[in-house]
N, C-alpha and C. Protein backbone atom coordinates (compact mmCIF):
# COMPACT_ATOMS: atom_id res chain seq x y z
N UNK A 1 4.21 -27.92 5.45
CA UNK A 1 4.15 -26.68 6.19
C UNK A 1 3.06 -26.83 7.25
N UNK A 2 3.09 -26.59 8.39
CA UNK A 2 2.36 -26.86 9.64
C UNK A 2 1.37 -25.83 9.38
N UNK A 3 -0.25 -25.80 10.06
CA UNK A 3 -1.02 -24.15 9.98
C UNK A 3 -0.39 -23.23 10.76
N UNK A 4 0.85 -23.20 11.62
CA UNK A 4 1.11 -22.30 12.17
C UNK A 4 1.91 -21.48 11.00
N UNK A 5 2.78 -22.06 9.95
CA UNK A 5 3.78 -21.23 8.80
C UNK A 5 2.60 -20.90 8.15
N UNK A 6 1.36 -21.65 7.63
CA UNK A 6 0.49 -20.97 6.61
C UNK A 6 -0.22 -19.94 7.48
N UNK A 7 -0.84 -19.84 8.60
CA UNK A 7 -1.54 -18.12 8.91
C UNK A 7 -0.35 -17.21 8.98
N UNK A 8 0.69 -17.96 9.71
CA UNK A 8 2.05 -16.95 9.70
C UNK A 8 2.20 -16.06 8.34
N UNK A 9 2.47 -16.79 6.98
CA UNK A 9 2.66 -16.56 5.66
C UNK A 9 1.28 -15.58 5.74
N UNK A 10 0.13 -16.06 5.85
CA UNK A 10 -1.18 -15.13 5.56
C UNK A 10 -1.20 -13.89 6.21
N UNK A 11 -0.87 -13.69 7.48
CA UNK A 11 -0.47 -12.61 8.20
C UNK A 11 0.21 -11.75 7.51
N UNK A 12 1.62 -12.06 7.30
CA UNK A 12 2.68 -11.78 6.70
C UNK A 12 2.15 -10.52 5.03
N UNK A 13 1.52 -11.44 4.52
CA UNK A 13 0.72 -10.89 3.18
C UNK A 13 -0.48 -10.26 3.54
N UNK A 14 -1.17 -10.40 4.40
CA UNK A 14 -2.04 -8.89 4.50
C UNK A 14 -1.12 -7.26 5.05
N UNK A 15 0.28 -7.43 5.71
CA UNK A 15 0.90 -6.46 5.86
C UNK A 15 1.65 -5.95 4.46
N UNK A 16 2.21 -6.68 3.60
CA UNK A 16 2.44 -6.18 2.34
C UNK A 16 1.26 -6.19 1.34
N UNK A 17 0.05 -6.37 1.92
CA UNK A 17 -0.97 -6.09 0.82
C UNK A 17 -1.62 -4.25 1.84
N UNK A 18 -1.06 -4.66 2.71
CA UNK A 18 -1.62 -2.98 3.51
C UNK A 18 -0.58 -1.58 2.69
N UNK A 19 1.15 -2.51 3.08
CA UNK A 19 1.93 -1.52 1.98
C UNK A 19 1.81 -0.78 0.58
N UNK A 20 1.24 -2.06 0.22
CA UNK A 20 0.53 -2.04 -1.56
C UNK A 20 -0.11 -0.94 -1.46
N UNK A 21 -0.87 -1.16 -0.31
CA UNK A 21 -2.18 -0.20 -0.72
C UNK A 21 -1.47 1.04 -0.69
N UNK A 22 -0.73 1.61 0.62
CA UNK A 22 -0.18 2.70 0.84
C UNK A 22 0.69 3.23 -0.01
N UNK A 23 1.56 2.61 -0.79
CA UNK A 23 2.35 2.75 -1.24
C UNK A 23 1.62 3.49 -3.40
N UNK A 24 0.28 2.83 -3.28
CA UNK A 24 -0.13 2.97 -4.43
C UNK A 24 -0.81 4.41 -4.03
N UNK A 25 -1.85 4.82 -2.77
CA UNK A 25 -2.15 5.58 -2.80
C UNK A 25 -1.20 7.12 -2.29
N UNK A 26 0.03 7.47 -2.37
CA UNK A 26 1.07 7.80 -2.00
C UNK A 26 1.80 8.25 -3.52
N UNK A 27 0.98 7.16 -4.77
CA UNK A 27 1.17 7.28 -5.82
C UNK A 27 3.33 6.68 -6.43
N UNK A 28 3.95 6.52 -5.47
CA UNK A 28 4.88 5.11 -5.58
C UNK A 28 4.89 3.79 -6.14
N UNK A 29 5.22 3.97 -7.49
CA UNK A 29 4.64 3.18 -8.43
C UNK A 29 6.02 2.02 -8.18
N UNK A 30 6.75 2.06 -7.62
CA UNK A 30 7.96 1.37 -7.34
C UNK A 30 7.76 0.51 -5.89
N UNK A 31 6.83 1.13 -4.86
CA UNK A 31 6.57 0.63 -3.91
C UNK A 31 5.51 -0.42 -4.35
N UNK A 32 4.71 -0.35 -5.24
CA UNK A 32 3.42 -1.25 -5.57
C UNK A 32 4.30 -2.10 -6.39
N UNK A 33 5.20 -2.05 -6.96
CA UNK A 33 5.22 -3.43 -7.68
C UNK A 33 6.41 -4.40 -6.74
N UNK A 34 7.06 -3.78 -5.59
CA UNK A 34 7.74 -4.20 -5.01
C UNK A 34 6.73 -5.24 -3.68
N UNK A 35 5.78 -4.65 -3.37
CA UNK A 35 4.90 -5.49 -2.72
C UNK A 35 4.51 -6.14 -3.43
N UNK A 36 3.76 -6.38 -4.74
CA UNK A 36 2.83 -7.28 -5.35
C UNK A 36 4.10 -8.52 -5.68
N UNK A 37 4.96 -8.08 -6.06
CA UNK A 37 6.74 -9.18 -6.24
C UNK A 37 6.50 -9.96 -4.98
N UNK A 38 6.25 -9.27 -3.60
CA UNK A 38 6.56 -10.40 -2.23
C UNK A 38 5.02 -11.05 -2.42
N UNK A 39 4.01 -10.22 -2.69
CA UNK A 39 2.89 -11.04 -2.72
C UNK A 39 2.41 -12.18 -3.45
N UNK A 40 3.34 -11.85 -4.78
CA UNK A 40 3.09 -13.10 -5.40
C UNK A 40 3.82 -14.49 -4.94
N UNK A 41 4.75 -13.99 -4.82
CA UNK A 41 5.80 -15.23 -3.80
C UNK A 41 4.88 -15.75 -2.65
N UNK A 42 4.13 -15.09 -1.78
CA UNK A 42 3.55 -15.55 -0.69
C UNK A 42 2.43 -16.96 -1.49
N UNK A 43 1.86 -15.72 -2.15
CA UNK A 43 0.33 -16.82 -2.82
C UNK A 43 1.15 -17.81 -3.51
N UNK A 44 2.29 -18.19 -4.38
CA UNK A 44 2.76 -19.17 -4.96
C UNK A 44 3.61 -20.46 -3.60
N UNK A 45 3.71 -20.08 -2.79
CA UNK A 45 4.06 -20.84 -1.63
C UNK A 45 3.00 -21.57 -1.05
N UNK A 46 1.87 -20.87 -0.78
CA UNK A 46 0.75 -20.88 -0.10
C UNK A 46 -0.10 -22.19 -1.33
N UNK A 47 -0.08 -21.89 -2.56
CA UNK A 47 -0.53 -22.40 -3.55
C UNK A 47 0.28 -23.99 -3.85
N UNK A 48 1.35 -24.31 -3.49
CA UNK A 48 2.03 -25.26 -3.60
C UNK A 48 1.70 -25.92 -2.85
N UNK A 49 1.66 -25.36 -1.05
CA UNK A 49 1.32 -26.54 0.02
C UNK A 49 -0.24 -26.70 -0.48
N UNK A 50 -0.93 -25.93 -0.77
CA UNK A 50 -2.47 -26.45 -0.88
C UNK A 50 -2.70 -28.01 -1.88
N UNK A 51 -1.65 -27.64 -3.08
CA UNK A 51 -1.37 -28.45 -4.00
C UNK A 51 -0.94 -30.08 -3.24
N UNK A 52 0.32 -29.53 -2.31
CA UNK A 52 0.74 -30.65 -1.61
C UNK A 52 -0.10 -31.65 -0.89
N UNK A 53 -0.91 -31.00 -0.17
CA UNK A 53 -2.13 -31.52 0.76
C UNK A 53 -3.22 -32.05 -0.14
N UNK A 54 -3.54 -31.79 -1.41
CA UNK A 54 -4.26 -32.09 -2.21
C UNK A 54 -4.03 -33.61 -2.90
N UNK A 55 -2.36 -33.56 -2.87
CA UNK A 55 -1.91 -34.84 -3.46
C UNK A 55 -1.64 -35.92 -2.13
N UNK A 56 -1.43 -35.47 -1.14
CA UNK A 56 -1.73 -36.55 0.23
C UNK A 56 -3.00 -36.80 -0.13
N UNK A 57 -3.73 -36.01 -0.03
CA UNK A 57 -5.18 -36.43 0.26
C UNK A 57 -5.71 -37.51 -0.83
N UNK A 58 -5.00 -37.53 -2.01
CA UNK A 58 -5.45 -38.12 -3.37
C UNK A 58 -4.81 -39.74 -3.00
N UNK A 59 -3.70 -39.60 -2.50
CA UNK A 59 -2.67 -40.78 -2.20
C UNK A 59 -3.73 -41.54 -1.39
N UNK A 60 -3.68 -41.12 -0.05
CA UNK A 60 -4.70 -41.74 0.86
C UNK A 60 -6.25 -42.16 0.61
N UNK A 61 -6.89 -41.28 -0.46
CA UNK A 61 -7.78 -41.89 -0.86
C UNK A 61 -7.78 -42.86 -2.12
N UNK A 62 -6.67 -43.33 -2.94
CA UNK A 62 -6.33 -44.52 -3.61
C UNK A 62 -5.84 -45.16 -2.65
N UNK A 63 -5.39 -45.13 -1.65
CA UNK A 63 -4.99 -46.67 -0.95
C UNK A 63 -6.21 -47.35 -0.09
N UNK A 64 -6.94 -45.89 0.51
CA UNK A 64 -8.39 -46.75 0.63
C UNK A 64 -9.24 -47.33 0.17
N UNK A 65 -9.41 -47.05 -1.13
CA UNK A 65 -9.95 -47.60 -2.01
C UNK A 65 -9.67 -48.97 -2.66
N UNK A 66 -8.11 -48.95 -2.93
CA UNK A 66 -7.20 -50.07 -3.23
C UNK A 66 -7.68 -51.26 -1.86
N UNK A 67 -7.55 -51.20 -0.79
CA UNK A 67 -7.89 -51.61 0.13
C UNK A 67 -9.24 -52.10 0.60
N UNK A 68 -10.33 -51.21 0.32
CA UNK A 68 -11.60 -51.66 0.73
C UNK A 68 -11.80 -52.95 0.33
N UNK A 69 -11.46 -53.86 -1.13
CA UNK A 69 -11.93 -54.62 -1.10
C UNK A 69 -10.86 -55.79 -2.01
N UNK A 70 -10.53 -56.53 -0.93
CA UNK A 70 -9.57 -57.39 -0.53
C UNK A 70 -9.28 -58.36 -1.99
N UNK A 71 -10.39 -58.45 -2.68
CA UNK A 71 -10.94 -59.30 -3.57
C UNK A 71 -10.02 -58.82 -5.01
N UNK A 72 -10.08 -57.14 -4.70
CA UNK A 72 -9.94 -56.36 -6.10
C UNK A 72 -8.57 -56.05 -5.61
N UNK A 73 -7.18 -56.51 -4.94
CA UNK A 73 -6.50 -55.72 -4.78
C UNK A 73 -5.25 -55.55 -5.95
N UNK A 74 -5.56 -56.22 -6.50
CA UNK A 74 -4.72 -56.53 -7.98
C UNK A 74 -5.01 -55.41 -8.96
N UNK A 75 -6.16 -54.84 -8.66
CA UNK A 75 -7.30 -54.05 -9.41
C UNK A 75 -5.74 -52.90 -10.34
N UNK A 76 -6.68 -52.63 -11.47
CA UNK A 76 -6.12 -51.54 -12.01
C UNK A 76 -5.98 -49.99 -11.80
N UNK A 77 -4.72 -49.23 -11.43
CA UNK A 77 -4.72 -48.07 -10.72
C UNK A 77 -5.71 -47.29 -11.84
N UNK A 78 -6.06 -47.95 -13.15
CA UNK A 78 -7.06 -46.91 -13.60
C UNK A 78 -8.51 -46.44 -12.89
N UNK A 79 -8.48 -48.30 -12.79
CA UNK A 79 -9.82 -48.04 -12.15
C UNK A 79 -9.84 -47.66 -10.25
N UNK A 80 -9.05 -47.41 -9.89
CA UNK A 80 -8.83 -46.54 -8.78
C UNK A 80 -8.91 -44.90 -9.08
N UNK A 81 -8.53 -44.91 -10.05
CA UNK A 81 -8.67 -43.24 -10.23
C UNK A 81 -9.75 -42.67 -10.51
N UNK A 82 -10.56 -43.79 -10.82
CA UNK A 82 -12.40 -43.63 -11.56
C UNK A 82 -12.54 -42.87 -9.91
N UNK A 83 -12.36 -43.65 -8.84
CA UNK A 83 -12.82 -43.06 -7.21
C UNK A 83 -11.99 -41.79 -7.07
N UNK A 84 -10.74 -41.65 -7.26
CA UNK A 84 -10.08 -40.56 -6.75
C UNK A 84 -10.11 -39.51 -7.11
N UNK A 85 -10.62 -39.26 -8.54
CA UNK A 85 -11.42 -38.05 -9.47
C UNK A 85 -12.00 -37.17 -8.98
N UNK A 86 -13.30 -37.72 -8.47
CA UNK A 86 -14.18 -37.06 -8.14
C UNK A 86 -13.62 -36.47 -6.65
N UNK A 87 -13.03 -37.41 -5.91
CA UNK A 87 -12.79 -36.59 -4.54
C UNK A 87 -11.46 -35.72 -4.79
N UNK A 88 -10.77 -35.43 -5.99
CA UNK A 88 -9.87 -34.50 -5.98
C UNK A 88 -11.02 -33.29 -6.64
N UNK A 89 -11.70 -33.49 -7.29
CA UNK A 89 -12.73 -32.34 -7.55
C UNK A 89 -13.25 -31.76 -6.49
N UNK A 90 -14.25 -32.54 -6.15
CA UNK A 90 -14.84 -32.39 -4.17
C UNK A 90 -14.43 -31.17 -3.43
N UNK A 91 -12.59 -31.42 -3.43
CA UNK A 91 -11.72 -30.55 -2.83
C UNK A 91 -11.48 -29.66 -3.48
C-alpha cells in the first residue's frame, strides 16, 4: 500500500470516528456500532501493511547481515536471527 492509500485510509477513519462520536452522542446505539464495524476494518488493514513493512524490513535486514561477511555466508539462518531480533523489536 503506497502512503498515499495509508493517510487516505487514516483520513477516511477520523470521518467515521467523527460519526461515532455523533452518532453516540445523538444516543443511536446502531449508528455507533456501525462505525466502530468500518473502524475496525480500517485499523485491521492499516495493521497488516504495518505488519507487511515490518517483515520487508526483517527480510532486508537478514540479507544484510547474511552478506556483510563473505566468510560466514553458509552461516546458520539461526544465527542471523540472533541480528534480526533485536531490529524487529527496535521497530
Amino acid at each position: 500500500m503506497t502512503e498515499g492509500n495509508i493517510k487516505a485510509l487514516r483520513t477516511l477513519r477520523e470521518g467515521i470516528v467523527d460519526k461515532r462520536r455523533k452518532a453516540a452522542a445523538a444516543g443511536d446505539a446502531e449508528g455507533v456500532i456501525a462505525a466502530q464495524r468500518q473502524v475496525v476494518l480500517i485499523d485491521e488493514a492499516l495493521a497488516d501493511e504495518r505488519a507487511l513493512g515490518q517483515t520487508r524490513k526483517d527480510e532486508e535486514a537478514m540479507g544484510r547481515a547474511m552478506r556483510q561477511d563473505p566468510a560466514r555466508s553458509n552461516a546458520d539462518i539461526g544465527e542471523v536471527s540472533i541480528v534480526a531480533d533485536p531490529i524487529k523489536i527496535g521497530n
